[in-house]
C-alpha atoms as a PDB file:
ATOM      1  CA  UNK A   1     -52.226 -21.497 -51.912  1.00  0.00           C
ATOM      2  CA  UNK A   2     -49.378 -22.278 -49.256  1.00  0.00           C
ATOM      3  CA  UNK A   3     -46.056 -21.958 -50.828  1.00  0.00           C
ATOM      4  CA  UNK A   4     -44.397 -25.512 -49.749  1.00  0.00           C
ATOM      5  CA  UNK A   5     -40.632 -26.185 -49.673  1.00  0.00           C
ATOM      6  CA  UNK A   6     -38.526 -28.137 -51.612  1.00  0.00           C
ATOM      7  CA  UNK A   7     -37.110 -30.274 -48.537  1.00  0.00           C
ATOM      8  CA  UNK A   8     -40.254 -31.288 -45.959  1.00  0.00           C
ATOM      9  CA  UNK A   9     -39.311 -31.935 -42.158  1.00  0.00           C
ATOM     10  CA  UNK A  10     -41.610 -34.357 -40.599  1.00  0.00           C
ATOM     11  CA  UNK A  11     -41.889 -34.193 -36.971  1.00  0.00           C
ATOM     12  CA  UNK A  12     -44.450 -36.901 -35.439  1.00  0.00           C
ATOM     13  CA  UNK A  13     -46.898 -36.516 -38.304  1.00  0.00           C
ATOM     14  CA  UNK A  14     -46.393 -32.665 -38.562  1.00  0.00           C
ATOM     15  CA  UNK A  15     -45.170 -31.655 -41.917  1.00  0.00           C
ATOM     16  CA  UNK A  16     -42.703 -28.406 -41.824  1.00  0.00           C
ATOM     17  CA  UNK A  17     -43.059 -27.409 -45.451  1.00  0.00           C
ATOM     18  CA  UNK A  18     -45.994 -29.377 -46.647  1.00  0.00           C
ATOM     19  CA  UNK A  19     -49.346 -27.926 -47.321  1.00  0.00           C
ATOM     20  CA  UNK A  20     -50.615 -26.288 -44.813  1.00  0.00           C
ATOM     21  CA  UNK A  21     -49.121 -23.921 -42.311  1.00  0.00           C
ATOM     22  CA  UNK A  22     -48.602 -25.100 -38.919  1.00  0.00           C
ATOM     23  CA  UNK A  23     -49.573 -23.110 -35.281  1.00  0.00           C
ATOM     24  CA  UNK A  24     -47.145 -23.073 -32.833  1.00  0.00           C
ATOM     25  CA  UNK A  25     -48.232 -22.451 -29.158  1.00  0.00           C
ATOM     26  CA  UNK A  26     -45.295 -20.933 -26.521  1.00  0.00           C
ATOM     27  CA  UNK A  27     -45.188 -21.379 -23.359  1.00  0.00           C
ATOM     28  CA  UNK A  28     -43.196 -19.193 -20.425  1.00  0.00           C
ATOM     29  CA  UNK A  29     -43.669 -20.968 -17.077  1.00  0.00           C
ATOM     30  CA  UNK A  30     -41.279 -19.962 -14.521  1.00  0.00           C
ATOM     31  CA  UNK A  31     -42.101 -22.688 -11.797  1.00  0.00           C
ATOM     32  CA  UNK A  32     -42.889 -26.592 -12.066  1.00  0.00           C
ATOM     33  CA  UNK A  33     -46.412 -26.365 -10.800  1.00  0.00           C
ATOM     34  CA  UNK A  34     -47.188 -23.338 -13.410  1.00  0.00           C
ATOM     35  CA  UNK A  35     -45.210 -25.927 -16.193  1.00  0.00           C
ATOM     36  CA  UNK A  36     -47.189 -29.230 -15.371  1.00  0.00           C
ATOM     37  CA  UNK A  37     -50.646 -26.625 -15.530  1.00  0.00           C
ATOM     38  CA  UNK A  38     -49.687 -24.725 -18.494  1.00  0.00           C
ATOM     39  CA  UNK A  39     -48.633 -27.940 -21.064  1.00  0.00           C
ATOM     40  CA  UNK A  40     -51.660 -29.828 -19.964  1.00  0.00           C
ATOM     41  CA  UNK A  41     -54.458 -26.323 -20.433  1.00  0.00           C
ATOM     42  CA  UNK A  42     -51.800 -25.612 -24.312  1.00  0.00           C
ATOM     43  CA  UNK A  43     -52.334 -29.780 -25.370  1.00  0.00           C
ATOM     44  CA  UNK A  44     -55.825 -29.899 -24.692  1.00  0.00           C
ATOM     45  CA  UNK A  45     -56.266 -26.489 -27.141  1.00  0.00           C
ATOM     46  CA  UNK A  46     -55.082 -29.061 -30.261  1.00  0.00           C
ATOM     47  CA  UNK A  47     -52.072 -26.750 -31.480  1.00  0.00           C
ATOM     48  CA  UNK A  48     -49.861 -28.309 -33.956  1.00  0.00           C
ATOM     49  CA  UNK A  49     -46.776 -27.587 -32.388  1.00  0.00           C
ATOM     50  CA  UNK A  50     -45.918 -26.122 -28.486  1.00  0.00           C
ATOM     51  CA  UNK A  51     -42.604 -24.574 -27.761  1.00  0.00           C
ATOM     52  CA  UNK A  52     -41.453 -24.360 -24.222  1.00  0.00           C
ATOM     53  CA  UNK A  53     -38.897 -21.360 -23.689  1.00  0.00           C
ATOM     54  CA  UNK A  54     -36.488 -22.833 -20.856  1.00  0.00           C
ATOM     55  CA  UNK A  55     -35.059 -19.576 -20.348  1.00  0.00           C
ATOM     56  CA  UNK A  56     -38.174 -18.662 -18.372  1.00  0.00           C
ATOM     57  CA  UNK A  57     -38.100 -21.689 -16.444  1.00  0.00           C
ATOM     58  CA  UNK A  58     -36.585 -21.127 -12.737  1.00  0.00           C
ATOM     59  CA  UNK A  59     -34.676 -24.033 -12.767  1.00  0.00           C
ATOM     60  CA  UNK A  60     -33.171 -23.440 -16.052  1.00  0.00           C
ATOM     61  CA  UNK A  61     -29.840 -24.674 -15.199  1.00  0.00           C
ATOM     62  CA  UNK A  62     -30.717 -27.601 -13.544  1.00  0.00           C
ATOM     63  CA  UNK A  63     -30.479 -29.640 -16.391  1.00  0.00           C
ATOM     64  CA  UNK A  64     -31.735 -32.865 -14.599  1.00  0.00           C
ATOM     65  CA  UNK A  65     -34.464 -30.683 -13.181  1.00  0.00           C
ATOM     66  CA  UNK A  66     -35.387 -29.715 -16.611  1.00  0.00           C
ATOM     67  CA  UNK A  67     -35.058 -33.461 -17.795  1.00  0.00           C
ATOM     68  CA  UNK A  68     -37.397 -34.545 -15.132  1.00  0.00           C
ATOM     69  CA  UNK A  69     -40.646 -31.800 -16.023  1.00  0.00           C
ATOM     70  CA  UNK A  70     -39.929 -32.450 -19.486  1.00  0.00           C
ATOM     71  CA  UNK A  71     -40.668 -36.212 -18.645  1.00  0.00           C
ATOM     72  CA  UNK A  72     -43.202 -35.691 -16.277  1.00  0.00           C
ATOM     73  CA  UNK A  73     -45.370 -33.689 -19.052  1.00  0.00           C
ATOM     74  CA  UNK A  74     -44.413 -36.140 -22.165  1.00  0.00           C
ATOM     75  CA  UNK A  75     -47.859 -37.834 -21.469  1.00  0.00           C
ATOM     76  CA  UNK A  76     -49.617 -34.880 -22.187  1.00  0.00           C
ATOM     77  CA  UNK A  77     -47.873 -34.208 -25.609  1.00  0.00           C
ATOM     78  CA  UNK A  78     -48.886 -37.342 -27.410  1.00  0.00           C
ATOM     79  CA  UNK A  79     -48.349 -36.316 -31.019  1.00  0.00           C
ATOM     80  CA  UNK A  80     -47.667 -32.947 -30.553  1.00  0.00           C
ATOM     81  CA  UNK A  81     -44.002 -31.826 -31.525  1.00  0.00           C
ATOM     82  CA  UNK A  82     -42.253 -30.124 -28.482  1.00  0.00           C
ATOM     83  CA  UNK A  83     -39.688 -27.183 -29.381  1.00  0.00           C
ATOM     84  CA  UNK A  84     -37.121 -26.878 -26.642  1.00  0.00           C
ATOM     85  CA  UNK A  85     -36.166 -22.893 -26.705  1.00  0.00           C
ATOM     86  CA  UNK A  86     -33.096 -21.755 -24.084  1.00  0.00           C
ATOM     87  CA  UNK A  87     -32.867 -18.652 -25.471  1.00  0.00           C
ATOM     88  CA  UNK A  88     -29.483 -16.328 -25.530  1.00  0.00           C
ATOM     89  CA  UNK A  89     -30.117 -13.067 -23.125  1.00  0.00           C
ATOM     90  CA  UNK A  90     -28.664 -11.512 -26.317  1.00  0.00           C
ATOM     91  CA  UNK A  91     -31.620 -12.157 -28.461  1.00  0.00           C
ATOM     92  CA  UNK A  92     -34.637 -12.220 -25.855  1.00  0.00           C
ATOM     93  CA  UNK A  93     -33.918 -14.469 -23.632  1.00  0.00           C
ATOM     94  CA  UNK A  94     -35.195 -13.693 -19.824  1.00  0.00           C
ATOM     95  CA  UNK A  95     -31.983 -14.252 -17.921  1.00  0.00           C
ATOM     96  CA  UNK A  96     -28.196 -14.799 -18.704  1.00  0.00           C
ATOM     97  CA  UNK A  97     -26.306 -18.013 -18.210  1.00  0.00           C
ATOM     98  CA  UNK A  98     -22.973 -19.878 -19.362  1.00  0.00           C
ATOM     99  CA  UNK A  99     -23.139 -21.280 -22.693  1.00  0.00           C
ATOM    100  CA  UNK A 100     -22.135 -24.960 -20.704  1.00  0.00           C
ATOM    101  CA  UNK A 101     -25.325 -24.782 -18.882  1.00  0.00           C
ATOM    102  CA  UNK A 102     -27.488 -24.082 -22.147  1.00  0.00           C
ATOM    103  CA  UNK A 103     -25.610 -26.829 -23.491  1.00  0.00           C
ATOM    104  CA  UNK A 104     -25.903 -29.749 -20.478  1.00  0.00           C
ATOM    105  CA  UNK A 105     -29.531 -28.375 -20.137  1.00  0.00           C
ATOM    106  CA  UNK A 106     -30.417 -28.857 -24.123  1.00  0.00           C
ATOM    107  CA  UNK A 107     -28.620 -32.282 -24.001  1.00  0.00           C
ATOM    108  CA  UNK A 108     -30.558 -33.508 -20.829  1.00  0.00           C
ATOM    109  CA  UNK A 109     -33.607 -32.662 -22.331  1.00  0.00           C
ATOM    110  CA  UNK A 110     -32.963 -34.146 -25.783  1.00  0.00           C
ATOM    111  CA  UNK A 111     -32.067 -37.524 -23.976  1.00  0.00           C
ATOM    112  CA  UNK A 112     -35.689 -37.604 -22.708  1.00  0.00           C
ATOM    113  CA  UNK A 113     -36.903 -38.331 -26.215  1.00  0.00           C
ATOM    114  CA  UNK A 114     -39.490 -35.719 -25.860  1.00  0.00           C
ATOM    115  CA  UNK A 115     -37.614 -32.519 -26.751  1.00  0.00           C
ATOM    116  CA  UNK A 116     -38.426 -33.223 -30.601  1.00  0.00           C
ATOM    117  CA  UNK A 117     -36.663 -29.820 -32.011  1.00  0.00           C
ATOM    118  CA  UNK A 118     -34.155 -27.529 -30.076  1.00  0.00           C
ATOM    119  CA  UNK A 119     -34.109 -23.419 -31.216  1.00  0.00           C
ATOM    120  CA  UNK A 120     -30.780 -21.643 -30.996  1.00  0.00           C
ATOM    121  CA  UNK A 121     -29.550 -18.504 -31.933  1.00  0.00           C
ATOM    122  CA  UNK A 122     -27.469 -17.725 -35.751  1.00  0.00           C
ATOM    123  CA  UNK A 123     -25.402 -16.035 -33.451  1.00  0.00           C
ATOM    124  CA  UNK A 124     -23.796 -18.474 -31.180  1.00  0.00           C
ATOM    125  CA  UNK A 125     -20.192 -19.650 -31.713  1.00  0.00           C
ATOM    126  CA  UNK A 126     -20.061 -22.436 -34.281  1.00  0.00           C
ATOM    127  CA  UNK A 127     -18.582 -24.548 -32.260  1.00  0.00           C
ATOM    128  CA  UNK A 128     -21.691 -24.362 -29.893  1.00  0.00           C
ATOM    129  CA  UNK A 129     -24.205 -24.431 -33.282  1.00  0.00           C
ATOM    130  CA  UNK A 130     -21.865 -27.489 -34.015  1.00  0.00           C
ATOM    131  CA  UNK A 131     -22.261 -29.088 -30.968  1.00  0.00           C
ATOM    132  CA  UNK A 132     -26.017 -28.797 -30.924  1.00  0.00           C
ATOM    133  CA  UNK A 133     -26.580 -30.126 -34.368  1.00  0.00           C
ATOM    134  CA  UNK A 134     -24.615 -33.359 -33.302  1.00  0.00           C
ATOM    135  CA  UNK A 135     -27.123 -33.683 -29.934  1.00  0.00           C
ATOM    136  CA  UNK A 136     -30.017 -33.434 -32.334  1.00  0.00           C
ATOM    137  CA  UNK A 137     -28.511 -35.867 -35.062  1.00  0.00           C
ATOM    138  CA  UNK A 138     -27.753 -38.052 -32.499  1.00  0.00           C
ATOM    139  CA  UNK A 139     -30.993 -38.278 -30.243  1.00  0.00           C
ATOM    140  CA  UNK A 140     -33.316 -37.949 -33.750  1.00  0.00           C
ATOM    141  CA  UNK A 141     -34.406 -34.578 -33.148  1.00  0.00           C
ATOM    142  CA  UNK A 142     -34.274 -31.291 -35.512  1.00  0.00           C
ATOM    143  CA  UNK A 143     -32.383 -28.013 -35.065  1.00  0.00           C
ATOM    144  CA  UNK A 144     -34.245 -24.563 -35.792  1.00  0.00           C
ATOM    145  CA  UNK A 145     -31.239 -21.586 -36.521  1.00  0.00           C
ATOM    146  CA  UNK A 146     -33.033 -18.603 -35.638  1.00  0.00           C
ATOM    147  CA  UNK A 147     -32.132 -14.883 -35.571  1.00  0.00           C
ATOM    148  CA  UNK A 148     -33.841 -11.939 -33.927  1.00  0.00           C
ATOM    149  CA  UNK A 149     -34.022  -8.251 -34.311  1.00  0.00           C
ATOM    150  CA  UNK A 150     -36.201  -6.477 -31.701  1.00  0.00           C
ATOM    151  CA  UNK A 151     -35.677  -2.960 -33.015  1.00  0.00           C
ATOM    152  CA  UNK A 152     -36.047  -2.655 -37.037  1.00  0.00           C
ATOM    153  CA  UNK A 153     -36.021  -4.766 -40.324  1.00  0.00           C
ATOM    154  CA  UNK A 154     -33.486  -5.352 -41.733  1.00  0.00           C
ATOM    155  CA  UNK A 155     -32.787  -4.509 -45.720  1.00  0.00           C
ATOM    156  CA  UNK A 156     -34.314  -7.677 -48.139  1.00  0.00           C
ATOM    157  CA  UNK A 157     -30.812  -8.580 -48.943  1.00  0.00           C
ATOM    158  CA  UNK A 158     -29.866  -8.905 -45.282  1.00  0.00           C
ATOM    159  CA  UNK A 159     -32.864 -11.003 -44.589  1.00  0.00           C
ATOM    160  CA  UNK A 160     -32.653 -13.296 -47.587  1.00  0.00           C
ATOM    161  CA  UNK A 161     -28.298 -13.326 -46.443  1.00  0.00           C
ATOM    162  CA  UNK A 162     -29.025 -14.623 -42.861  1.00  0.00           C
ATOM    163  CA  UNK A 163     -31.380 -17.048 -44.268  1.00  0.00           C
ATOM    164  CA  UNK A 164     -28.982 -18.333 -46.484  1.00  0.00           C
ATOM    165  CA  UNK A 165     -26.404 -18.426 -43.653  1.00  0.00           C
ATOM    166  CA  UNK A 166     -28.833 -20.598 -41.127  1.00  0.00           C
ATOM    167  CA  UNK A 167     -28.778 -22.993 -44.134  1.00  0.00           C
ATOM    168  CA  UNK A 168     -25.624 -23.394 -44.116  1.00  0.00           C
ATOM    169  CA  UNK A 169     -24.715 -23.398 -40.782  1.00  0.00           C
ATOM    170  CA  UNK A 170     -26.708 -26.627 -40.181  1.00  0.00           C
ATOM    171  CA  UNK A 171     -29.887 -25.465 -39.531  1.00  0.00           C
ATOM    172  CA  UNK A 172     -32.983 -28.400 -40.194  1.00  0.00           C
ATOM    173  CA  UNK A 173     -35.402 -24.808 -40.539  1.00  0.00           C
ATOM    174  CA  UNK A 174     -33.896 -21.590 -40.343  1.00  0.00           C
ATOM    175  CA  UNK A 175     -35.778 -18.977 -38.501  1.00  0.00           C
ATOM    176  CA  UNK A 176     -36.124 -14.960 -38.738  1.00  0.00           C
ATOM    177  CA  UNK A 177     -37.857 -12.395 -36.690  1.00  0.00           C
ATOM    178  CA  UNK A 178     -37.872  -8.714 -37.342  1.00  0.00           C
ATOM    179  CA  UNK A 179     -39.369  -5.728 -36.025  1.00  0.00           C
ATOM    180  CA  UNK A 180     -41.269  -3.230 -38.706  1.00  0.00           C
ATOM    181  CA  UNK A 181     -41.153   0.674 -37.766  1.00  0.00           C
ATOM    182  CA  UNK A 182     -43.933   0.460 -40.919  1.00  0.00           C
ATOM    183  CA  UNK A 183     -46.042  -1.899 -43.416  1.00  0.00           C
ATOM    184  CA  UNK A 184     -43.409  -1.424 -45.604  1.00  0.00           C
ATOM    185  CA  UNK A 185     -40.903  -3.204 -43.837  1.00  0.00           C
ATOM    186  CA  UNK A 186     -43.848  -5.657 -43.235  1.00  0.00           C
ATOM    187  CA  UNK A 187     -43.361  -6.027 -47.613  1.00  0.00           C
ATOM    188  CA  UNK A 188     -39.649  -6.107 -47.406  1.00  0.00           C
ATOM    189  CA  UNK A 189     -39.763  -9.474 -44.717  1.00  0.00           C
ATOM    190  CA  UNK A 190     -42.497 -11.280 -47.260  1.00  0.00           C
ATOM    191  CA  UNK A 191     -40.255 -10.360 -50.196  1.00  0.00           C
ATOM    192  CA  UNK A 192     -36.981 -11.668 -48.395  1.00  0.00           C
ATOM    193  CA  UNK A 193     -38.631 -14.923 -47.573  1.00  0.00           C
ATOM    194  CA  UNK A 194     -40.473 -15.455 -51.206  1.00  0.00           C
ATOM    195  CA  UNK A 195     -37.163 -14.668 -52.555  1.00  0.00           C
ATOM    196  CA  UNK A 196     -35.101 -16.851 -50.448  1.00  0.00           C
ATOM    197  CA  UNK A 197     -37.773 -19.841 -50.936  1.00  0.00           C
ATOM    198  CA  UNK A 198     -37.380 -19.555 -54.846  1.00  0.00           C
ATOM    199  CA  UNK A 199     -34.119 -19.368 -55.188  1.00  0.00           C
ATOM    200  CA  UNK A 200     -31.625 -20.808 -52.051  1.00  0.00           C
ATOM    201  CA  UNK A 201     -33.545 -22.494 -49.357  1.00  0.00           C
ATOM    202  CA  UNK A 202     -35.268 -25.437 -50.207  1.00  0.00           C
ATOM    203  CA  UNK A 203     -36.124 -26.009 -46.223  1.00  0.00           C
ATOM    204  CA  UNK A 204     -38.602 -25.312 -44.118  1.00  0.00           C
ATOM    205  CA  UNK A 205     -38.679 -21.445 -43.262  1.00  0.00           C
ATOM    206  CA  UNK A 206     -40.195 -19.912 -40.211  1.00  0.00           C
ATOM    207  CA  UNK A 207     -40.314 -15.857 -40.806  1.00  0.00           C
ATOM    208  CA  UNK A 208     -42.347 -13.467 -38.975  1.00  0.00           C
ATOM    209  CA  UNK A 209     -42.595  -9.430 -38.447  1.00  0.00           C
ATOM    210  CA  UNK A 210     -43.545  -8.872 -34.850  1.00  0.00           C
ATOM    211  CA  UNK A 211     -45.482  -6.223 -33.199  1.00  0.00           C
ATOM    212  CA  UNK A 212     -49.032  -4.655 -34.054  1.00  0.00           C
ATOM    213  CA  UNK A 213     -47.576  -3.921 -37.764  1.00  0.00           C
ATOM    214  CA  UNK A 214     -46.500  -7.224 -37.743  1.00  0.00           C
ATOM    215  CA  UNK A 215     -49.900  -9.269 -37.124  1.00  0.00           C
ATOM    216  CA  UNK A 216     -50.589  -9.780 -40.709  1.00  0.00           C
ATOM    217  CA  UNK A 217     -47.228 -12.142 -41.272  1.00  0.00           C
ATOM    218  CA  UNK A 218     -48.462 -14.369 -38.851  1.00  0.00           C
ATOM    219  CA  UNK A 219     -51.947 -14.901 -40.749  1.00  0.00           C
ATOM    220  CA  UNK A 220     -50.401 -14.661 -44.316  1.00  0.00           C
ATOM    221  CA  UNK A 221     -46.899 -15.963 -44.043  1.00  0.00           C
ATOM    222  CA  UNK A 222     -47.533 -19.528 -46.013  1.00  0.00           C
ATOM    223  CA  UNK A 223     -48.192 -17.733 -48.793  1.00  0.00           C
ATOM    224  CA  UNK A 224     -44.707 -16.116 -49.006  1.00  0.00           C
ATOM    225  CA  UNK A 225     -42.826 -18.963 -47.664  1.00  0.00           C
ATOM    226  CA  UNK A 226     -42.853 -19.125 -44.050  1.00  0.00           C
ATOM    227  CA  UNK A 227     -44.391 -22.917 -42.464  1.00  0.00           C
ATOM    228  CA  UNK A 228     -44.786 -21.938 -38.642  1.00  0.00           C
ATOM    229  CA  UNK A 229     -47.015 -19.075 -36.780  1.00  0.00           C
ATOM    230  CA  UNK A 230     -46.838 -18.616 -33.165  1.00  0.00           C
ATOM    231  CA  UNK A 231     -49.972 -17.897 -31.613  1.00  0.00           C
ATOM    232  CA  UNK A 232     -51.042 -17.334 -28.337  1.00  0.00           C
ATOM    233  CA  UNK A 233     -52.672 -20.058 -26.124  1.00  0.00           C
ATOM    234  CA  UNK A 234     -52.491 -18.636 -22.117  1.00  0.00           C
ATOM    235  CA  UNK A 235     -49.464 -16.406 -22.780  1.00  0.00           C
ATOM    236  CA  UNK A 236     -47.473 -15.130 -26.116  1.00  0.00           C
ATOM    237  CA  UNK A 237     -44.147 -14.817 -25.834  1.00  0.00           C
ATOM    238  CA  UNK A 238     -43.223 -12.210 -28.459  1.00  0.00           C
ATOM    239  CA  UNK A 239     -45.259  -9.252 -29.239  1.00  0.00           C
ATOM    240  CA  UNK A 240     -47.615  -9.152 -32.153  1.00  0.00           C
ATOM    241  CA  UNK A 241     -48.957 -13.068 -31.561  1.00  0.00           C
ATOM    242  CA  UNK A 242     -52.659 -13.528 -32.388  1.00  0.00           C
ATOM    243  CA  UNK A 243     -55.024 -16.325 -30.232  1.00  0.00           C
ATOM    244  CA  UNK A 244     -54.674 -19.697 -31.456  1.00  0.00           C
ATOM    245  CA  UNK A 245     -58.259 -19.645 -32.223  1.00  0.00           C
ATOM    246  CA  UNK A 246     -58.159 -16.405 -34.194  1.00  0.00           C
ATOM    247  CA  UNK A 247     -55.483 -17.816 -36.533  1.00  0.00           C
ATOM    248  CA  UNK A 248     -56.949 -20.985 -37.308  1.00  0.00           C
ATOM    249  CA  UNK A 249     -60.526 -19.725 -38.457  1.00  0.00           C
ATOM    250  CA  UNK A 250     -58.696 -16.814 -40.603  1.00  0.00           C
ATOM    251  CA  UNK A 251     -57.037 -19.544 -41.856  1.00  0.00           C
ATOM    252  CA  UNK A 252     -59.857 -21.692 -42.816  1.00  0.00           C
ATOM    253  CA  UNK A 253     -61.418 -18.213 -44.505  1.00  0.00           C
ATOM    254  CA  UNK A 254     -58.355 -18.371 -46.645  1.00  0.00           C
ATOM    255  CA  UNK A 255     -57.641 -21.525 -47.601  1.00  0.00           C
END
């Protein structure tokens, strides 16, 4: 049985929280013809949520550029949430650029009406986390804090700490990825996020251990407090994501 959260964020009929987990499909495009392609081939697959990483995109810093794909493709998103991801070159993201581009480039797409949550980075300054949260309070849309580590996990009181700290920051659903060097630190992610649902987040989580260790948190996570998997539709965009296909039926096995 899913493990639900105190506080539920509902984003165009999607319940963060609620439930039943929720599959997330990314999507990487680097040109507008490979964009318009990709978001039309990920909608028709039915995912519950897609997530376009920006930081991919060619035009990245072209925030009207942006704007305009963004409202080019809104027909073929319908009631599918959209995450908007520009993602810091210090946590994964593909290329560097000025936090005042992220920023005009997050705000021109949030003015479209169809960028319906934006992910940032823990790590940012708080006046940028600050100035985010007031772009998504002010154009109705939700802010995922998120936090990466590409290399190891973490100890369970670090985990369960930055979790905390993505509350408080401002965060709508805080976010944590982690790499395992074993299925032990696959245990000490599931035991972080169990422990931070029972006792100090009462929001949406979204938790995963990446890699080929990994896999199993992105079948299983529900059950230990984590609402979103990403899965792969044409292309992951982390390592260790499964085929939207594969997740759903091993989902249906376990429900």
């Amino acid at each position: 049985m899913k493990l639900e959260s105190k506080v539920k964020v509902t984003v165009k009929g999607k319940v963060f929280g609620g439930p039943r987990g929720l599959a997330c499909i990314p999507m990487v495009p680097a040109t507008r013809e490979a964009f318009t392609a990709e978001i039309r081939a990920v909608a028709a697959m039915n995912p519950d949520i897609i997530e376009w990483r920006v930081d991919y995109y060619e035009e990245a810093g072209d925030a009207a550029a942006v704007a305009s794909a963004l409202t080019e493709a809104a027909d073929c998103l319908k009631n599918i949430p959209l995450i908007f991801t520009f993602r810091h070159v210090c946590e994964g993201g593909a290329k560097e650029y000025p936090q005042e581009v992220r920023l005009a480039t997050i705000k021109a797409a949030l003015e479209t009406g169809f960028a319906d949550l934006i992910d940032i980075e823990a790590c940012n300054e708080k006046s940028f986390i600050d100035a985010v949260k007031a772009l998504t309070v002010a154009n109705g849309a939700r802010l995922i804090l998120s936090s990466h580590n590409f290399k190891a996990t973490p100890s369970e009181d670090a985990i369960y700490a930055k979790l905390v700290e993505e509350k408080l920051l401002g965060a709508d659903i805080p976010k944590l990825a982690v790499m395992p060097q074993s299925f032990d630190d696959v245990l000490t992610l599931m035991r972080a996020t169990y422990r931070a649902r029972m006792e100090a987040v009462d929001l949406p989580m979204i938790t995963m251990s990446m890699g080929e260790t990994g896999k199993i948190s992105r079948v299983i996570g529900d059950l230990y407090g984590s609402d979103m998997s990403f899965v792969v539709g044409q292309k992951g965009s982390a390592p260790g994501q499964i085929p939207v296909d594969t997740v759903k039926k091993l989902w249906e096995l376990l429900a």
